[in-house]
C-alpha atoms as a PDB file:
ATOM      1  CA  UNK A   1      -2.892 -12.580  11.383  1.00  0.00           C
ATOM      2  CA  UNK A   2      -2.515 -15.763   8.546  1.00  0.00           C
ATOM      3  CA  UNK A   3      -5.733 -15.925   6.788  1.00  0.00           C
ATOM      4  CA  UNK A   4      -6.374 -18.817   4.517  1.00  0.00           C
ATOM      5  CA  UNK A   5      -9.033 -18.424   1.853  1.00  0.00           C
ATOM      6  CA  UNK A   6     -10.374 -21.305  -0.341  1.00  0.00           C
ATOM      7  CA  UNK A   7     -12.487 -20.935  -3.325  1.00  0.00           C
ATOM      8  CA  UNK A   8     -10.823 -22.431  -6.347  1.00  0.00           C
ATOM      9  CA  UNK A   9     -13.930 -22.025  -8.637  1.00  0.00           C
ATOM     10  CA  UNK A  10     -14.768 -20.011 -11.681  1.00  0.00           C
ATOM     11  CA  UNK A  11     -13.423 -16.735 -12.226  1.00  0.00           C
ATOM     12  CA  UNK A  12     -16.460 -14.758 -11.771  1.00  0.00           C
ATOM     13  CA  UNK A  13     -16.892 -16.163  -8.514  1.00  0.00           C
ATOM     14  CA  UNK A  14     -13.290 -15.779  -7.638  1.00  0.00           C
ATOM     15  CA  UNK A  15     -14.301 -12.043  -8.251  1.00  0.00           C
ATOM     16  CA  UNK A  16     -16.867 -12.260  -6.177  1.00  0.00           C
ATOM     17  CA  UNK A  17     -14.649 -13.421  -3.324  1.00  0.00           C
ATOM     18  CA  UNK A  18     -12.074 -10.880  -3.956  1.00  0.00           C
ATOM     19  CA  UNK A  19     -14.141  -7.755  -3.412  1.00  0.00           C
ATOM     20  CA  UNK A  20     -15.107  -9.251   0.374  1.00  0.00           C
ATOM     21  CA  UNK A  21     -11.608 -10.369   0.961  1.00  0.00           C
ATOM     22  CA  UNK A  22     -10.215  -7.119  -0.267  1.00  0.00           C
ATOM     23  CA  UNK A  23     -12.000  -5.713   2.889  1.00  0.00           C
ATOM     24  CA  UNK A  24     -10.605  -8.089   5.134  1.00  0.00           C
ATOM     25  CA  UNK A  25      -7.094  -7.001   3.603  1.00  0.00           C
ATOM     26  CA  UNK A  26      -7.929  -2.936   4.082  1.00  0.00           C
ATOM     27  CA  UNK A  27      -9.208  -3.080   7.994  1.00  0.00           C
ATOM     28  CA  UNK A  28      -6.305  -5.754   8.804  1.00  0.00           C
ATOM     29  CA  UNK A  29      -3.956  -4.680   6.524  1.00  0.00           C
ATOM     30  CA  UNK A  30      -1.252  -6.479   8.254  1.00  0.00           C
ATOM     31  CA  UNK A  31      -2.695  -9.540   8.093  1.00  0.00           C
ATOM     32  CA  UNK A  32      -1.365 -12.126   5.313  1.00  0.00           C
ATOM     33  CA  UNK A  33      -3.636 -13.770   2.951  1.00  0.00           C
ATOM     34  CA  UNK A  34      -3.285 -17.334   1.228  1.00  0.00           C
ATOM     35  CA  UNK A  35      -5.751 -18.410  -0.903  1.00  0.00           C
ATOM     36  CA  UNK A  36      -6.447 -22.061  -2.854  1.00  0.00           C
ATOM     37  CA  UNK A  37      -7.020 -21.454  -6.600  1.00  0.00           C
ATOM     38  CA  UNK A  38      -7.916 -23.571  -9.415  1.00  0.00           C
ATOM     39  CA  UNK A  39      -4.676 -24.054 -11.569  1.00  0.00           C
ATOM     40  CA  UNK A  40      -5.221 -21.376 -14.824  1.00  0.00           C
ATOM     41  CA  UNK A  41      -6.940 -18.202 -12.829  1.00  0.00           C
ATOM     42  CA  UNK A  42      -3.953 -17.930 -10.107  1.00  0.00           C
ATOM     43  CA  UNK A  43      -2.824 -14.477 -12.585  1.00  0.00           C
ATOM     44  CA  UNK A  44      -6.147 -12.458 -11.778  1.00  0.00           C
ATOM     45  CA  UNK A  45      -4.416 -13.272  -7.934  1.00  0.00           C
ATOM     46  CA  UNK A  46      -1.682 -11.733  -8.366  1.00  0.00           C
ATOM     47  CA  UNK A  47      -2.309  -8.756  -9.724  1.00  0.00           C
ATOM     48  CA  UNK A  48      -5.120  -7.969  -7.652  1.00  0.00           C
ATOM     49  CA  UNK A  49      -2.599  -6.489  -4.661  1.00  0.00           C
ATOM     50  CA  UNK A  50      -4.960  -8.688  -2.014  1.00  0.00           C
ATOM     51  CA  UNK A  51      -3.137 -12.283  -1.803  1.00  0.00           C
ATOM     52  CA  UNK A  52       0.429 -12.863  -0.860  1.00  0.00           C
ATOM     53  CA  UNK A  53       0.431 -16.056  -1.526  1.00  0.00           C
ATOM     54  CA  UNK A  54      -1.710 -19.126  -3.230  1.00  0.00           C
ATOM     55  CA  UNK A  55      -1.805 -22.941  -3.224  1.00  0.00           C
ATOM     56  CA  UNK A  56      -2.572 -24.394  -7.084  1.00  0.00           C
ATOM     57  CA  UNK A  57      -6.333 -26.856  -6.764  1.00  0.00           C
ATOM     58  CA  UNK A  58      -5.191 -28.798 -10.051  1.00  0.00           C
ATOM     59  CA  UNK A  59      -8.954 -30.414 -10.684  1.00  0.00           C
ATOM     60  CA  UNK A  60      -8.582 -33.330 -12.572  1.00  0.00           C
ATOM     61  CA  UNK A  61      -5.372 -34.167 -11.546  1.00  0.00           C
ATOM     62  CA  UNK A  62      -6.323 -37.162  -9.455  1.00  0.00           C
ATOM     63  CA  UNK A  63      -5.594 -37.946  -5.769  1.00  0.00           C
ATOM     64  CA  UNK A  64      -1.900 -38.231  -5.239  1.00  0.00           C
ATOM     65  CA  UNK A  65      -1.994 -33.998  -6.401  1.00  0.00           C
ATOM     66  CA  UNK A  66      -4.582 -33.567  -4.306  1.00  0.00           C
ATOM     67  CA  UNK A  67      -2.534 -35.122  -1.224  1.00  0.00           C
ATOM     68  CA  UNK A  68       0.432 -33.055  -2.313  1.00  0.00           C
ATOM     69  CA  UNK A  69      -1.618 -30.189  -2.056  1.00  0.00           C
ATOM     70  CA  UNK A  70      -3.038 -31.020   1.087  1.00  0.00           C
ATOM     71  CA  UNK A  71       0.875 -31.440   2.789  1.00  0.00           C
ATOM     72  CA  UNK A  72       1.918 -28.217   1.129  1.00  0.00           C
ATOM     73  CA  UNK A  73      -1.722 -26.112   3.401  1.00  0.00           C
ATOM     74  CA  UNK A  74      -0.557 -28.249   6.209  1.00  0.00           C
ATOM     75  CA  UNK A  75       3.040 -26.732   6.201  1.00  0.00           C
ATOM     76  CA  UNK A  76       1.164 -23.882   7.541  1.00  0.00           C
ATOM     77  CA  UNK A  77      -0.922 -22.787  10.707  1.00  0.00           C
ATOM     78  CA  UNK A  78      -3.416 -20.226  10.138  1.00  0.00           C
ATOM     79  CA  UNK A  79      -5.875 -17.894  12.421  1.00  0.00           C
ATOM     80  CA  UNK A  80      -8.597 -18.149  10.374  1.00  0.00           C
ATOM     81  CA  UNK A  81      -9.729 -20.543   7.509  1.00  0.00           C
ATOM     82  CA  UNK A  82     -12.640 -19.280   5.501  1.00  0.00           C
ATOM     83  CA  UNK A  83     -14.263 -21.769   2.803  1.00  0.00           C
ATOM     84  CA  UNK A  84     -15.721 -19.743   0.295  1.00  0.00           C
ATOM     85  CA  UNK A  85     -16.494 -22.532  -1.713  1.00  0.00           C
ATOM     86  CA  UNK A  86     -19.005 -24.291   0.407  1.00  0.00           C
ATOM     87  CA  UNK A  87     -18.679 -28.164  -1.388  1.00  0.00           C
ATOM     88  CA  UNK A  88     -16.844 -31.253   0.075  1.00  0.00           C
ATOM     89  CA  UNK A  89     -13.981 -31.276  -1.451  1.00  0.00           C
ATOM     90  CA  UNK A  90     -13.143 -27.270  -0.234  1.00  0.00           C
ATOM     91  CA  UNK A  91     -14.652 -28.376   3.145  1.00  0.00           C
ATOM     92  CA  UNK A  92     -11.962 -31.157   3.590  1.00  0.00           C
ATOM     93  CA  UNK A  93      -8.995 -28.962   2.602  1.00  0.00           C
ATOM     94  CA  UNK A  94     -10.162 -26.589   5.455  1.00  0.00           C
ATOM     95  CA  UNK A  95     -10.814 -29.067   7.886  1.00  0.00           C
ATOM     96  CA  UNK A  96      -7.709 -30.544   6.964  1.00  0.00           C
ATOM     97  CA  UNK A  97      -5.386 -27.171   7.285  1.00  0.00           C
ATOM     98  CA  UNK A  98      -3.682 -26.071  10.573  1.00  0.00           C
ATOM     99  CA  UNK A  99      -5.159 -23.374  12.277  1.00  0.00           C
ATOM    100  CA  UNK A 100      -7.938 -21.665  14.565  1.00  0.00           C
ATOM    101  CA  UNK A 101     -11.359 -20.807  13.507  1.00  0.00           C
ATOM    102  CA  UNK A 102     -12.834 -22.832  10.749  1.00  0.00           C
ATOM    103  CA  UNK A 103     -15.307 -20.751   8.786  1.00  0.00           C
ATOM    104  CA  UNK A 104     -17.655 -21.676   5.551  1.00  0.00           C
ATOM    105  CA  UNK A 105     -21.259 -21.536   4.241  1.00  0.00           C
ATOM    106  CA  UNK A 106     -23.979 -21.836   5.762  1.00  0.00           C
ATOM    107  CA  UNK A 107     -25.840 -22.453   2.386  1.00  0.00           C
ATOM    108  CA  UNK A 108     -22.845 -25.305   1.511  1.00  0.00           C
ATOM    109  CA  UNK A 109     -23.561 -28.473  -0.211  1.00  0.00           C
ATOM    110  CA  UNK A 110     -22.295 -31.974  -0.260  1.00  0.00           C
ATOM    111  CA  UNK A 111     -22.415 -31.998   3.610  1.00  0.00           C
ATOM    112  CA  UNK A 112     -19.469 -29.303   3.778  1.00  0.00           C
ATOM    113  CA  UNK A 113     -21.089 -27.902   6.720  1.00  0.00           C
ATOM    114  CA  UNK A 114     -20.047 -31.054   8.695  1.00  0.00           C
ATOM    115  CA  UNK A 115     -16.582 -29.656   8.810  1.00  0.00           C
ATOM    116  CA  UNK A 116     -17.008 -25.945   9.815  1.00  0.00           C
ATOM    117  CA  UNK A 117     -18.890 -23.092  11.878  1.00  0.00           C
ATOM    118  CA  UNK A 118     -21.781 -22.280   9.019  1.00  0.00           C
ATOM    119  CA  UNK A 119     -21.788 -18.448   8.262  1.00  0.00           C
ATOM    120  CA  UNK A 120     -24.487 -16.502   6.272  1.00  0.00           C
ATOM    121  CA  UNK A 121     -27.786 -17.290   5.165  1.00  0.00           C
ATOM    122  CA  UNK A 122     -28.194 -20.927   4.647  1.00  0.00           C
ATOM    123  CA  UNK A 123     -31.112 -20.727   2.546  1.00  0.00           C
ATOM    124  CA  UNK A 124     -29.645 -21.160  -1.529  1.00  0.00           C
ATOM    125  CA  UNK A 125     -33.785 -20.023  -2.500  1.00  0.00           C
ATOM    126  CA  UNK A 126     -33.502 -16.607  -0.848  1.00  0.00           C
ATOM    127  CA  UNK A 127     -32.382 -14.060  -3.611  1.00  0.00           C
ATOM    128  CA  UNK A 128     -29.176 -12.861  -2.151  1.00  0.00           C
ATOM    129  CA  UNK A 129     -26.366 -11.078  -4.973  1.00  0.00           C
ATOM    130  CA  UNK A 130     -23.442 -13.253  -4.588  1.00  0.00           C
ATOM    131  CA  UNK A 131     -21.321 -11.275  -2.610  1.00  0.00           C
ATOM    132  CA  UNK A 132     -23.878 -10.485  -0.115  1.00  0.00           C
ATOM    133  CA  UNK A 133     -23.632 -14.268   0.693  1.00  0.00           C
ATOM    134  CA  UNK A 134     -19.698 -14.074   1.399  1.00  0.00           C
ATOM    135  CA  UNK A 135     -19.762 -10.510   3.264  1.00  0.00           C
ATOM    136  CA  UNK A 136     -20.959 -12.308   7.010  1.00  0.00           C
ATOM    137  CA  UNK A 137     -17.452 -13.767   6.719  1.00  0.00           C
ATOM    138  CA  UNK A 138     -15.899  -9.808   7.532  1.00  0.00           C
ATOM    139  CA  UNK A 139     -17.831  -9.539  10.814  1.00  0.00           C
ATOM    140  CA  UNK A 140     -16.649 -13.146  12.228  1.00  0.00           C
ATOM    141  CA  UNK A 141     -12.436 -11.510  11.702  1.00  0.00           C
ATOM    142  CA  UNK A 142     -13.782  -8.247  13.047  1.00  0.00           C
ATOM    143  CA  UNK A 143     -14.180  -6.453  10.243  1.00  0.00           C
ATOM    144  CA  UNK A 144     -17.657  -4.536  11.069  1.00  0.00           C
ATOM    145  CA  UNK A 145     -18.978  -3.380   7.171  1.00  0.00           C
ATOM    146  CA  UNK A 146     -18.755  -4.483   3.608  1.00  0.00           C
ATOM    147  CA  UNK A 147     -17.754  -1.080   1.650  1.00  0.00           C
ATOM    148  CA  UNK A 148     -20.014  -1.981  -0.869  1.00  0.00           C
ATOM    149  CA  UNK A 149     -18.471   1.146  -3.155  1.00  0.00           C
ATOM    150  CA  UNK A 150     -14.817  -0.064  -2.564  1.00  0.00           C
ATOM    151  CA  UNK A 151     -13.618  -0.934  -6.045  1.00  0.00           C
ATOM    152  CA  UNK A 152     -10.794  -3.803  -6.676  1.00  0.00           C
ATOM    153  CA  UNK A 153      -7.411  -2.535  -7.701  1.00  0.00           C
ATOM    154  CA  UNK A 154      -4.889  -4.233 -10.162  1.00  0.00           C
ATOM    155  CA  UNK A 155      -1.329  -3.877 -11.375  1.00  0.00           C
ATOM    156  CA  UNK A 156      -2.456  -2.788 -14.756  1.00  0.00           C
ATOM    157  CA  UNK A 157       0.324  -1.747 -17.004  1.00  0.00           C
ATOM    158  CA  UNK A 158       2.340   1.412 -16.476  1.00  0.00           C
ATOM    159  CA  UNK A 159       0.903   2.274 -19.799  1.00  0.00           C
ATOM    160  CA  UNK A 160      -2.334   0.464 -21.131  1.00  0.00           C
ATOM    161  CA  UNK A 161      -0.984  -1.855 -23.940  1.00  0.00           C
ATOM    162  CA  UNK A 162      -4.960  -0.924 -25.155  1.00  0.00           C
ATOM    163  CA  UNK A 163      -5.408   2.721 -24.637  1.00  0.00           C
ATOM    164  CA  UNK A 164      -6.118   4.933 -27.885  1.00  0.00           C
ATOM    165  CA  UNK A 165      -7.155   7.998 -28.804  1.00  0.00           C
ATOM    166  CA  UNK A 166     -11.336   7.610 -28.842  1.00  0.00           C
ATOM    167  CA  UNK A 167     -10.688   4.327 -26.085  1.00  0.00           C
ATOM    168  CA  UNK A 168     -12.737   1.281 -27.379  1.00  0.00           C
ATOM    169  CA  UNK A 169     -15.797  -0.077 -26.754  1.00  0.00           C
ATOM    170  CA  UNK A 170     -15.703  -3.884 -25.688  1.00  0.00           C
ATOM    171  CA  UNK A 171     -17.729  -6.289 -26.527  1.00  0.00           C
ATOM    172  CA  UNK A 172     -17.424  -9.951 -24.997  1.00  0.00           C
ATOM    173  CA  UNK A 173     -19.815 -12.225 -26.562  1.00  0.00           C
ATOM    174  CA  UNK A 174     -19.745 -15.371 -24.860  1.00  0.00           C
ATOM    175  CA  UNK A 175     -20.234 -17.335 -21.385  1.00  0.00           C
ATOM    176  CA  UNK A 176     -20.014 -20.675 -19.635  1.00  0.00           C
ATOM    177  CA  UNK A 177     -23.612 -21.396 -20.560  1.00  0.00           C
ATOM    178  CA  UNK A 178     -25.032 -21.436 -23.779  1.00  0.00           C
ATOM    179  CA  UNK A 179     -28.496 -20.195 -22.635  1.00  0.00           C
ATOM    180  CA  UNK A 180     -26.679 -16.748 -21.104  1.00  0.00           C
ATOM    181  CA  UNK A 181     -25.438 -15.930 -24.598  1.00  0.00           C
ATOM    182  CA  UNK A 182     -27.090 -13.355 -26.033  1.00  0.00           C
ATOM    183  CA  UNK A 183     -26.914 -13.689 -29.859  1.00  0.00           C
ATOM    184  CA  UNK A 184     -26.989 -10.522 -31.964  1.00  0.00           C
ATOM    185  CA  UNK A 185     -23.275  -8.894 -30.692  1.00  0.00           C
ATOM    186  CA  UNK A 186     -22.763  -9.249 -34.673  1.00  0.00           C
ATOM    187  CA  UNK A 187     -25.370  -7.296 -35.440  1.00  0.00           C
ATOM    188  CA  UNK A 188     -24.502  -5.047 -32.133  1.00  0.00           C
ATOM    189  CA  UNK A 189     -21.215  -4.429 -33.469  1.00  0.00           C
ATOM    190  CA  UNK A 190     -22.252  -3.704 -36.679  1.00  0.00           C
ATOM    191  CA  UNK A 191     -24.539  -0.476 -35.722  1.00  0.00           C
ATOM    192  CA  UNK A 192     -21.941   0.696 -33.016  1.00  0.00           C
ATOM    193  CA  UNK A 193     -19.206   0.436 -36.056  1.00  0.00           C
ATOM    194  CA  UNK A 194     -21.658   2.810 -37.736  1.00  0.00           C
ATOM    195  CA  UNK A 195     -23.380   5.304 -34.967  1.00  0.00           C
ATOM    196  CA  UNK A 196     -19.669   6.367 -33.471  1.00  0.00           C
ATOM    197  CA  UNK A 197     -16.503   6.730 -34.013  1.00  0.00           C
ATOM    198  CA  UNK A 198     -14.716   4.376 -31.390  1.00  0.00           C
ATOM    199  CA  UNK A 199     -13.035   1.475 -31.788  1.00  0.00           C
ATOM    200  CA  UNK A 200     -15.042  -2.071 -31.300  1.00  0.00           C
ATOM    201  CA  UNK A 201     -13.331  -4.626 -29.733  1.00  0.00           C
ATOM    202  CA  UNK A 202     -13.907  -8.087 -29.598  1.00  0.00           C
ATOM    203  CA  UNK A 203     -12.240 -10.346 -26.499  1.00  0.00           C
ATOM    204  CA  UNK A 204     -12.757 -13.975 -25.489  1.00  0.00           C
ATOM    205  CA  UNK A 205     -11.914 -17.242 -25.850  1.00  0.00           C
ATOM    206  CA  UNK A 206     -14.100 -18.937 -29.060  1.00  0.00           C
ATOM    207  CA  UNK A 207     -13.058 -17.859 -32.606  1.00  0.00           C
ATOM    208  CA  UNK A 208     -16.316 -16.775 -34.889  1.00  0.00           C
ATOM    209  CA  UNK A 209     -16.809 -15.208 -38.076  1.00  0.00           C
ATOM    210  CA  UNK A 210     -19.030 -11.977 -38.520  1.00  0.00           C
ATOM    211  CA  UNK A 211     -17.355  -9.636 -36.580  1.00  0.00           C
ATOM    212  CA  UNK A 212     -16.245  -7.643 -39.916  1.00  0.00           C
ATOM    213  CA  UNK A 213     -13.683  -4.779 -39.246  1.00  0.00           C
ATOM    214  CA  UNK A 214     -14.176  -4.853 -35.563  1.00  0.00           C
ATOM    215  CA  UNK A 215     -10.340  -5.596 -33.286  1.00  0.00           C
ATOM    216  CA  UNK A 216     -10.737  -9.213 -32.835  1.00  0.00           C
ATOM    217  CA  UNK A 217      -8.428  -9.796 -29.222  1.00  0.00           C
ATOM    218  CA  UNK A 218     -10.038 -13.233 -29.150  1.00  0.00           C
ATOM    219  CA  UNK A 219      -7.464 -16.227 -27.785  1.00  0.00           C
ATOM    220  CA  UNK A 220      -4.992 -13.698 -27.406  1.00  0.00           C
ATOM    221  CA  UNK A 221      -5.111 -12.232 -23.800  1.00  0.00           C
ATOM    222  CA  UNK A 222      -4.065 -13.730 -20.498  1.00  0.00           C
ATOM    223  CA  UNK A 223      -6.566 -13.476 -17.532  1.00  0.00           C
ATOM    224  CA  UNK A 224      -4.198 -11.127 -16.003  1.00  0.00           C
ATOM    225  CA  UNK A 225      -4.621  -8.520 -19.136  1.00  0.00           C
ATOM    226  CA  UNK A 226      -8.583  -8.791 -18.552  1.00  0.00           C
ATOM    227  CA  UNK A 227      -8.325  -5.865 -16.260  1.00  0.00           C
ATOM    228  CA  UNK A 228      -5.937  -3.479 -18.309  1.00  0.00           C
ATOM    229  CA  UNK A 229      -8.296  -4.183 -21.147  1.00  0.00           C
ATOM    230  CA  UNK A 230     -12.196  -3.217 -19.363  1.00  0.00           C
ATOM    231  CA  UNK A 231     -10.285  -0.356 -17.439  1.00  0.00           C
ATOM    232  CA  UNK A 232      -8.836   1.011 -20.337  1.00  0.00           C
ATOM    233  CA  UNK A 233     -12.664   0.702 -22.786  1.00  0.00           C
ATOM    234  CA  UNK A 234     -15.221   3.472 -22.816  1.00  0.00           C
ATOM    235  CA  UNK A 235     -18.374   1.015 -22.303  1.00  0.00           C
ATOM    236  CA  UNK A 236     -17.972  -2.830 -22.017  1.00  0.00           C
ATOM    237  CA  UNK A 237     -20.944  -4.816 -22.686  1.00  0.00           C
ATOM    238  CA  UNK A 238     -21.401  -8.306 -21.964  1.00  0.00           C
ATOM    239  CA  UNK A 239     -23.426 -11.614 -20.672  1.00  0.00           C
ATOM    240  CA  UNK A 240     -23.545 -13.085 -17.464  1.00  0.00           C
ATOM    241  CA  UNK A 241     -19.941 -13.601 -17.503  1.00  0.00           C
ATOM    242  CA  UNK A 242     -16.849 -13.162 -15.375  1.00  0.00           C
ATOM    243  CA  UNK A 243     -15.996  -9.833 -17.600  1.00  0.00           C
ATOM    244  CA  UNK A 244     -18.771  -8.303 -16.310  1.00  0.00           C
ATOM    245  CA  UNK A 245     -18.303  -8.960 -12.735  1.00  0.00           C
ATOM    246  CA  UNK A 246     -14.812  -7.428 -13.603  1.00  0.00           C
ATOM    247  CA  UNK A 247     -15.948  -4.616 -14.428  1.00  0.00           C
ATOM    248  CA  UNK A 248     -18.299  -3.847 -11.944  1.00  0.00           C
ATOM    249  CA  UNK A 249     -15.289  -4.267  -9.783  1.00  0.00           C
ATOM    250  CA  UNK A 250     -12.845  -2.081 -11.564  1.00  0.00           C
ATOM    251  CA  UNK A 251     -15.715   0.681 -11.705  1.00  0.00           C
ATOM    252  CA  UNK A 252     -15.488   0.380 -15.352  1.00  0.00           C
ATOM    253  CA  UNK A 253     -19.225   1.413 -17.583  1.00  0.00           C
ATOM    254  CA  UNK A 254     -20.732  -1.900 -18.236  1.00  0.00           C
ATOM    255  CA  UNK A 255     -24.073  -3.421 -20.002  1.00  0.00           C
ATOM    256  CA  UNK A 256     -24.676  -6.270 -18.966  1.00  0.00           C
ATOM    257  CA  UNK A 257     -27.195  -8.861 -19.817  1.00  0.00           C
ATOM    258  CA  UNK A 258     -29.381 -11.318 -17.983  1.00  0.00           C
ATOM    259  CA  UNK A 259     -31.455 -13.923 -19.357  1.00  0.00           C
ATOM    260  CA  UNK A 260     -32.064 -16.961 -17.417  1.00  0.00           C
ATOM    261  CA  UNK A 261     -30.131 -15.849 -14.450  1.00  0.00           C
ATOM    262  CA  UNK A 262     -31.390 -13.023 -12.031  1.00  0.00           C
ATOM    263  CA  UNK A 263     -29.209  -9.718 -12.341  1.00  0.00           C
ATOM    264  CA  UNK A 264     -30.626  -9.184  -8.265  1.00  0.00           C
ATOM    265  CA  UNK A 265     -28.387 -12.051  -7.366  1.00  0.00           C
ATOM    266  CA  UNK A 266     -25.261 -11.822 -10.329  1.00  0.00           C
ATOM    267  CA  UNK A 267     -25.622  -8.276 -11.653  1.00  0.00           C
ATOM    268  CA  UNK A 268     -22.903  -5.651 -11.061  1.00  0.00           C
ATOM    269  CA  UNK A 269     -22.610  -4.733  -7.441  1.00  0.00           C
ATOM    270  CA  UNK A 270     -23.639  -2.647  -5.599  1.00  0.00           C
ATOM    271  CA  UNK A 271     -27.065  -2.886  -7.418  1.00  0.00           C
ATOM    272  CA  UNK A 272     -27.976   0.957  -8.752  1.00  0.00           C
ATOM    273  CA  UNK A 273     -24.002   1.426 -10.021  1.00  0.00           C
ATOM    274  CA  UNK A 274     -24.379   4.383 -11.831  1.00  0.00           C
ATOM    275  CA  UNK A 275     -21.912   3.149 -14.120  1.00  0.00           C
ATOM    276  CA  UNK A 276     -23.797   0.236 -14.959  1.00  0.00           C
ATOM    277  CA  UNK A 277     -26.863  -0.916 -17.017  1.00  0.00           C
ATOM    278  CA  UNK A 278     -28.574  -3.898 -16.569  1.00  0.00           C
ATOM    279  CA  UNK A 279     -31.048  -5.301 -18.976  1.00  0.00           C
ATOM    280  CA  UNK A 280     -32.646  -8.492 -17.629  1.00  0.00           C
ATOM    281  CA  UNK A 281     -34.920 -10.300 -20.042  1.00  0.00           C
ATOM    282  CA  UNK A 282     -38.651 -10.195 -19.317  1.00  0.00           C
ATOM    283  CA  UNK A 283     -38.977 -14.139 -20.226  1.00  0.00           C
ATOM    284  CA  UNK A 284     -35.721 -15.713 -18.962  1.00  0.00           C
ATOM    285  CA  UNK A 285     -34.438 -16.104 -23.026  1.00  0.00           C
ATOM    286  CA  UNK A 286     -31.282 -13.802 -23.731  1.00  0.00           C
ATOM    287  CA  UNK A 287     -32.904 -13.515 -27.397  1.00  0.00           C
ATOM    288  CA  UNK A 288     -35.766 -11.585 -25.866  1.00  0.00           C
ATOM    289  CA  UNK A 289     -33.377  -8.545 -25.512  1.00  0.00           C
ATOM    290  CA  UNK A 290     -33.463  -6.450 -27.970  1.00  0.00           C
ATOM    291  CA  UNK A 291     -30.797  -4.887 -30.256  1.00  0.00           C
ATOM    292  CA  UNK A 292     -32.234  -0.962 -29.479  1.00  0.00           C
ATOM    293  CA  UNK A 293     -32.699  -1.952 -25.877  1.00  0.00           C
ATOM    294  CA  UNK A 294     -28.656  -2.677 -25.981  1.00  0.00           C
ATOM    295  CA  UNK A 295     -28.054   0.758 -27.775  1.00  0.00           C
ATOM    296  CA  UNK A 296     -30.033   2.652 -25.877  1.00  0.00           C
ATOM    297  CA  UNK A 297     -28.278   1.633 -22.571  1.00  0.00           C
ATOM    298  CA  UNK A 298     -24.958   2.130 -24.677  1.00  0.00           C
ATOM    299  CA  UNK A 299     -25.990   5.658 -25.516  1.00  0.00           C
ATOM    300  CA  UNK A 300     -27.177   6.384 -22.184  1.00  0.00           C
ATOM    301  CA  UNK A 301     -23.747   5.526 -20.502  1.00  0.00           C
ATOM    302  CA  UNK A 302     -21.708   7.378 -22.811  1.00  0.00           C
ATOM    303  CA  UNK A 303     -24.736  10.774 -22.030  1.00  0.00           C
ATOM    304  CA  UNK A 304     -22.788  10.097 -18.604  1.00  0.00           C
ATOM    305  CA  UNK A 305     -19.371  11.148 -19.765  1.00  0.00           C
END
C-alpha cells in the first residue's frame, strides 16, 4: 500500500501528524509512506523512521515550483491520499495526485473540502487536542485505534553529542507568537543555576543577552539534532512551541506553558502524561505564570526520578 501524506506546515504540527501516521506505519508496516513537506523541516522526516520518501512544498517560490512539484506527485499513483493540512492549496495537490481514496478535513478551510471525502469533526470551535483531529484518518486505512501511549522514535546519535554526567536541563525560550512567550526564562535560569547542580541549556533560534553562564546552543542546531538534544535533558521546559510537542513525543519530562492558547487542545499528549507538567495561565497572559509555579513543576518532575 502507497500512502501519500500532505501537511507541509509548521513543525509542531508536522509532529502532530507524525504520531497518527506513525500508527498507520506500525499496523501496515508494509505499506510505503510519501509525505509533502515545507522545504527546511524535511530532516525531522527523516530521522523519524516513518517516511520513505518526501516531495519539497517550497512556499514562496512562485508557480512554475509549484507545477514542478505537482508533475513530480503525479509521477506516482497512490492508494490513499490523506490531506492533513486541510487549506486550498494542500487540497489541490491531493486532488491533483494519482491515486484511490482522497481523504482530508472535515474542519478544512478555503473550500478544501470541495476536493475530498471530509474526515473528523468539522467543527474548528469544539476543543479537540490536535491530534485527536487527525486520528479518524487511521480508521478510514483500517487501522482500528490511535495508541495514544506510542511514543515517536528517531535516529538519534549512536552516542548523544549532548549527554553528560548530571544530563542538562533545557530551556527553550521562544515561539512563533510573541504573546506565547513567557518572559522570565532569565530569571528561570538564574535560580535553576543556583538550586541544582545540572547543566542549563539554552536552544533556539533568536540570540539574547541575560542568559549568564548558562550553555547557549542557540543558532547552532539543525532540526534533526532537536530530538538527540530533549531525549538526552533531564527536564525540558518550554512555551507553546514545536519543542514541546517533541517532547511529549519522545516521552521526554517536559513543562510546558500555556498562555493564550488552550493546553486541552496543544498540550503534551496524551493529556495526564506523567512525564509532563502543564501550567496554563489563569488569564490567557504567559506573564501571569509565575516563576515558583515553574520551579515547583521543575522540582516535582525531577521527585519522579
Amino acid at each position: 500500500m502507497k500512502i501519500l501524506i500532505i501537511k507541509p506546515s509548521s513543525l509542531g504540527d508536522v509532529i502532530h501528524s507524525l504520531r497518527v501516521v506513525a500508527q498507520i506505519k506500525k499496523s501496515l508496516p508494509k505499506s510505503k509512506i510519501h509525505w509533502v513537506i515545507k522545504s527546511g523541516l524535511e530532516e525531522i522526516l527523516i530521522n523519524s523512521q516513518v517516511v520513505d520518501y518526501y516531495y519539497l512544498f517550497n512556499r514562496g517560490a512562485g508557480a512554475l515550483s509549484f507545477l514542478k512539484l505537482l508533475q513530480e506527485i503525479r509521477s506516482q499513483k497512490y492508494d490513499f491520499i490523506l490531506d492533513m493540512q486541510g487549506l486550498l492549496r494542500s487540497a489541490i495537490i491531493g486532488f491533483l495526485a494519482k491515486g484511490g481514496e482522497k481523504l482530508g478535513r472535515a474542519d478544512g478551510r478555503e473550500g478544501s473540502t470541495l476536493f475530498y471525502k471530509a474526515v473528523a469533526d468539522q467543527s474548528r470551535s469544539k476543543s479537540l487536542h490536535a491530534i485527536d483531529r487527525l486520528s479518524p484518518f487511521l480508521k478510514e486505512l483500517g487501522v482500528k485505534r490511535y495508541e495514544e501511549n506510542l511514543p515517536l522514535s528517531f535516529n538519534l546519535q549512536e552516542k548523544s553529542l549532548f549527554v553528560n554526567a548530571t544530563k542538562q536541563i533545557l530551556l527553550f525560550p521562544e515561539s512563533r507568537r510573541k504573546e506565547k512567550v513567557w518572559p522570565y526564562f532569565t530569571e528561570l535560569a538564574k535560580e535553576l543555576s543556583s538550586q541544582t547542580n545540572n547543566e542549563i541549556v539554552i536552544a533556539g533560534n533568536e540570540k539574547c543577552k541575560g542568559f549568564g553562564k548558562c550553555t547557549d546552543l542557540r543558532q547552532a542546531l539543525s532540526i534533526g539534532q532537536l530530538p538527540d538534544l530533549i531525549k538526552s535533558s533531564r527536564i525540558v521546559i518550554c512555551n507553546d512551541s514545536a519543542p514541546l510537542h517533541m517532547a511529549s513525543a519522545i516521552g521526554a519530562k517536559v513543562v510546558g506553558l500555556f498562555g493564550p492558547t488552550d493546553s486541552n487542545e496543544y498540550g503534551p499528549y496524551p493529556k495526564g502524561q506523567i512525564t509532563s507538567m502543564v501550567l496554563q495561565s489563569h488569564d490567557g497572559k504567559m506573564g501571569s505564570i509565575s516563576l515558583d509555579q515553574v520551579m515547583r513543576g521543575v522540582n516535582y518532575l525531577m521527585n519522579l526520578e
